[in-house]
C-alpha atoms as a PDB file:
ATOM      1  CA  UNK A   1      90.359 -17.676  58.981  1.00  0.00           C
ATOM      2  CA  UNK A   2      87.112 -15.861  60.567  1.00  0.00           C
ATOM      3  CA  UNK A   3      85.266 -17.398  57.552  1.00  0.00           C
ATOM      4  CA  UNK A   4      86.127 -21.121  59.290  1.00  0.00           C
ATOM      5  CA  UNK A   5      85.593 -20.162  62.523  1.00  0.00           C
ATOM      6  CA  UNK A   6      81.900 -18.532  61.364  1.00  0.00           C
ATOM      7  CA  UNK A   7      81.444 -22.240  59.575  1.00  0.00           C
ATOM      8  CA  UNK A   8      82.594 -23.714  62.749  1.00  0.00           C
ATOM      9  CA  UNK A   9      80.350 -21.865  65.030  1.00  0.00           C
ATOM     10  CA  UNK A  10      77.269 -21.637  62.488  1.00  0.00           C
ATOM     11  CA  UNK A  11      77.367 -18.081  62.890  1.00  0.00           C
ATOM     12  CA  UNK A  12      79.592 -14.777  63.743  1.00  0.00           C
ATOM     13  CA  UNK A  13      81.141 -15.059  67.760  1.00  0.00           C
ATOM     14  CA  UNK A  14      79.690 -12.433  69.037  1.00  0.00           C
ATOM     15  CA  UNK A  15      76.363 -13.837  67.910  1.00  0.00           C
ATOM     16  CA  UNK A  16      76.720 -17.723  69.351  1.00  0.00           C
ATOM     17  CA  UNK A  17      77.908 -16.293  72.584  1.00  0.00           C
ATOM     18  CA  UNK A  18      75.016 -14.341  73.310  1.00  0.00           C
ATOM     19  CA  UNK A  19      72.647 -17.245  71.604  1.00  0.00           C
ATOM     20  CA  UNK A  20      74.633 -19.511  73.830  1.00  0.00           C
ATOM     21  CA  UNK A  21      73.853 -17.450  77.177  1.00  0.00           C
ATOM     22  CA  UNK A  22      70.255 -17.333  76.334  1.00  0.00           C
ATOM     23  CA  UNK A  23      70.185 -20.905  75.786  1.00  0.00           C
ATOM     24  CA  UNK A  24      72.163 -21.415  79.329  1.00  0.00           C
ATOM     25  CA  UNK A  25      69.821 -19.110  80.778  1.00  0.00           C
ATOM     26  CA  UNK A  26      66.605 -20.909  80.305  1.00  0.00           C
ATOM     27  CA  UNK A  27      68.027 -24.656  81.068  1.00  0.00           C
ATOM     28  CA  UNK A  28      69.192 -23.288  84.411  1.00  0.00           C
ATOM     29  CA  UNK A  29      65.946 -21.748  85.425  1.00  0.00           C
ATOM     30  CA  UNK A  30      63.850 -24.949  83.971  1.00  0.00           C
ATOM     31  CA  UNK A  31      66.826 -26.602  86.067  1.00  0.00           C
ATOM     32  CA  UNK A  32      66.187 -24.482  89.337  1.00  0.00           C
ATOM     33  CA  UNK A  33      62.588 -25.188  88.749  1.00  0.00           C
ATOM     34  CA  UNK A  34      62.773 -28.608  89.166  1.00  0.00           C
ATOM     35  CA  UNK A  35      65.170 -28.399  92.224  1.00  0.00           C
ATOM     36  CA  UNK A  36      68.557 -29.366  90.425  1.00  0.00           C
ATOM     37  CA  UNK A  37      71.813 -27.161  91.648  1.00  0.00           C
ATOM     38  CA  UNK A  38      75.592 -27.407  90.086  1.00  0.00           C
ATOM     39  CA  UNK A  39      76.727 -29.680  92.672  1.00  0.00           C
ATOM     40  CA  UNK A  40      73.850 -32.122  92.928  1.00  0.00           C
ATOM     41  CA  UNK A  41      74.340 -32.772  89.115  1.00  0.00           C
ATOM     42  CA  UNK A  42      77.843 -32.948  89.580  1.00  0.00           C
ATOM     43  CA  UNK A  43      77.846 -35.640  92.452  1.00  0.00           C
ATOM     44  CA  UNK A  44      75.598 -37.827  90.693  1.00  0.00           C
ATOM     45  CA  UNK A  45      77.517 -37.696  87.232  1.00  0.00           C
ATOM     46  CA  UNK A  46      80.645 -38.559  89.808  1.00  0.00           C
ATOM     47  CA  UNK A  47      78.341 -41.375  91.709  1.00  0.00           C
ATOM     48  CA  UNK A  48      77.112 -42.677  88.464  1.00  0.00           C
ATOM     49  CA  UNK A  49      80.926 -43.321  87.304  1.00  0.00           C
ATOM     50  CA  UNK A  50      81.935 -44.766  90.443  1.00  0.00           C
ATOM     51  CA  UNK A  51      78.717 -46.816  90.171  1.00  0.00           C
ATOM     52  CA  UNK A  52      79.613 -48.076  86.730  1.00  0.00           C
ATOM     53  CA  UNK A  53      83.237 -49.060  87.808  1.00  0.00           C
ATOM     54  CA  UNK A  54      82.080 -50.693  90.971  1.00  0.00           C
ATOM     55  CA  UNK A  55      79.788 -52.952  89.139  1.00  0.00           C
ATOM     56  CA  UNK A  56      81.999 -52.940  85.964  1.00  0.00           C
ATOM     57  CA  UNK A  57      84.844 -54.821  88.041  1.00  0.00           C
ATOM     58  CA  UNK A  58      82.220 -56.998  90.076  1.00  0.00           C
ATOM     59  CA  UNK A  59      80.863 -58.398  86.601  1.00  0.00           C
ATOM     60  CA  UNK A  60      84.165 -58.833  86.119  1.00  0.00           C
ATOM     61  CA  UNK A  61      84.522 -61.143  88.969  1.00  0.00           C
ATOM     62  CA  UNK A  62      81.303 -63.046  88.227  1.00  0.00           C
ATOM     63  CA  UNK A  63      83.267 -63.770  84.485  1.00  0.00           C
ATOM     64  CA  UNK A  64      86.221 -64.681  86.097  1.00  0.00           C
ATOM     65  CA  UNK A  65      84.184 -66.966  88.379  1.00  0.00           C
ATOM     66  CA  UNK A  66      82.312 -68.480  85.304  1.00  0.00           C
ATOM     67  CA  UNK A  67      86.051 -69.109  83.915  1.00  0.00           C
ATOM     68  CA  UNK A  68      87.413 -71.017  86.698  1.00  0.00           C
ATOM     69  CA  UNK A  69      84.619 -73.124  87.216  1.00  0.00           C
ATOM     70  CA  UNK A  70      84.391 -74.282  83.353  1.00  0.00           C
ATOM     71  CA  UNK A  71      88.216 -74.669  83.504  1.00  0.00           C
ATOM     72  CA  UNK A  72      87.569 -77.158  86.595  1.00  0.00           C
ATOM     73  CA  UNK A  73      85.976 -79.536  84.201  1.00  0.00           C
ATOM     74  CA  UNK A  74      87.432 -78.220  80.493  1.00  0.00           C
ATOM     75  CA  UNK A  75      91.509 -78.507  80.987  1.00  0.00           C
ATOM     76  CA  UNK A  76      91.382 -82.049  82.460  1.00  0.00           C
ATOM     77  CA  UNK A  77      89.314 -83.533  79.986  1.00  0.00           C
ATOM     78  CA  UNK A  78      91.666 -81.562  77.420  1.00  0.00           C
ATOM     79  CA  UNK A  79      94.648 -83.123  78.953  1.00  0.00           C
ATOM     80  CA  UNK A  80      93.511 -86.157  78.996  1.00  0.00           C
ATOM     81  CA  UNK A  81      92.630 -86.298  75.484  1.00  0.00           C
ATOM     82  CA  UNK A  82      95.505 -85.068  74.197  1.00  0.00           C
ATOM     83  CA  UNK A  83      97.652 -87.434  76.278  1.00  0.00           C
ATOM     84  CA  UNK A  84      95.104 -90.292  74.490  1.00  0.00           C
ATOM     85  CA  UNK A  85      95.283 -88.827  70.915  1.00  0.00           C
ATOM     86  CA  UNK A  86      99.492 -88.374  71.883  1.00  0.00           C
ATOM     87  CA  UNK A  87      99.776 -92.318  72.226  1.00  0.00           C
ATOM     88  CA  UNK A  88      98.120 -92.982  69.122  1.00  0.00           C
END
């Protein structure tokens, strides 16, 4: 088993945690640097969903819009040529 967990990992545990942490380490000062703290990336990853789903359902709307309006003209000319094509 510790043979595919070292595949999984790329290398022994002990060693990816402590590469990890290193790694971790110099994002969040490069991070810090450029003014960035936990919760401001966390609020804008949250904004930027809500964001997406806001607009998501307002395209939505515009395509439901679009649907009713060609359906205004489409189903009675439809109707009305089946109900021709129906008497022949």
């Amino acid at each position: 088993m510790a043979d595919g967990v070292n595949r999984f990992l790329g290398d022994t545990p002990g060693r990816t945690i402590v590469k990890l942490i290193v790694v971790c380490l110099v994002v969040g000062f490069v991070l810090a640097f450029f003014g960035f703290t936990p919760d401001n990336i966390v609020s804008e990853i949250r904004y930027w969903f809500l964001d997406l789903w806001y607009n998501g359902f307002r395209a939505l709307g515009r395509v439901g819009n679009y649907l009713v309006l060609g359906a205004i003209i489409v189903i009675p000319i439809f109707v009305l040529l089946r109900l021709i094509s129906y008497r022949r």
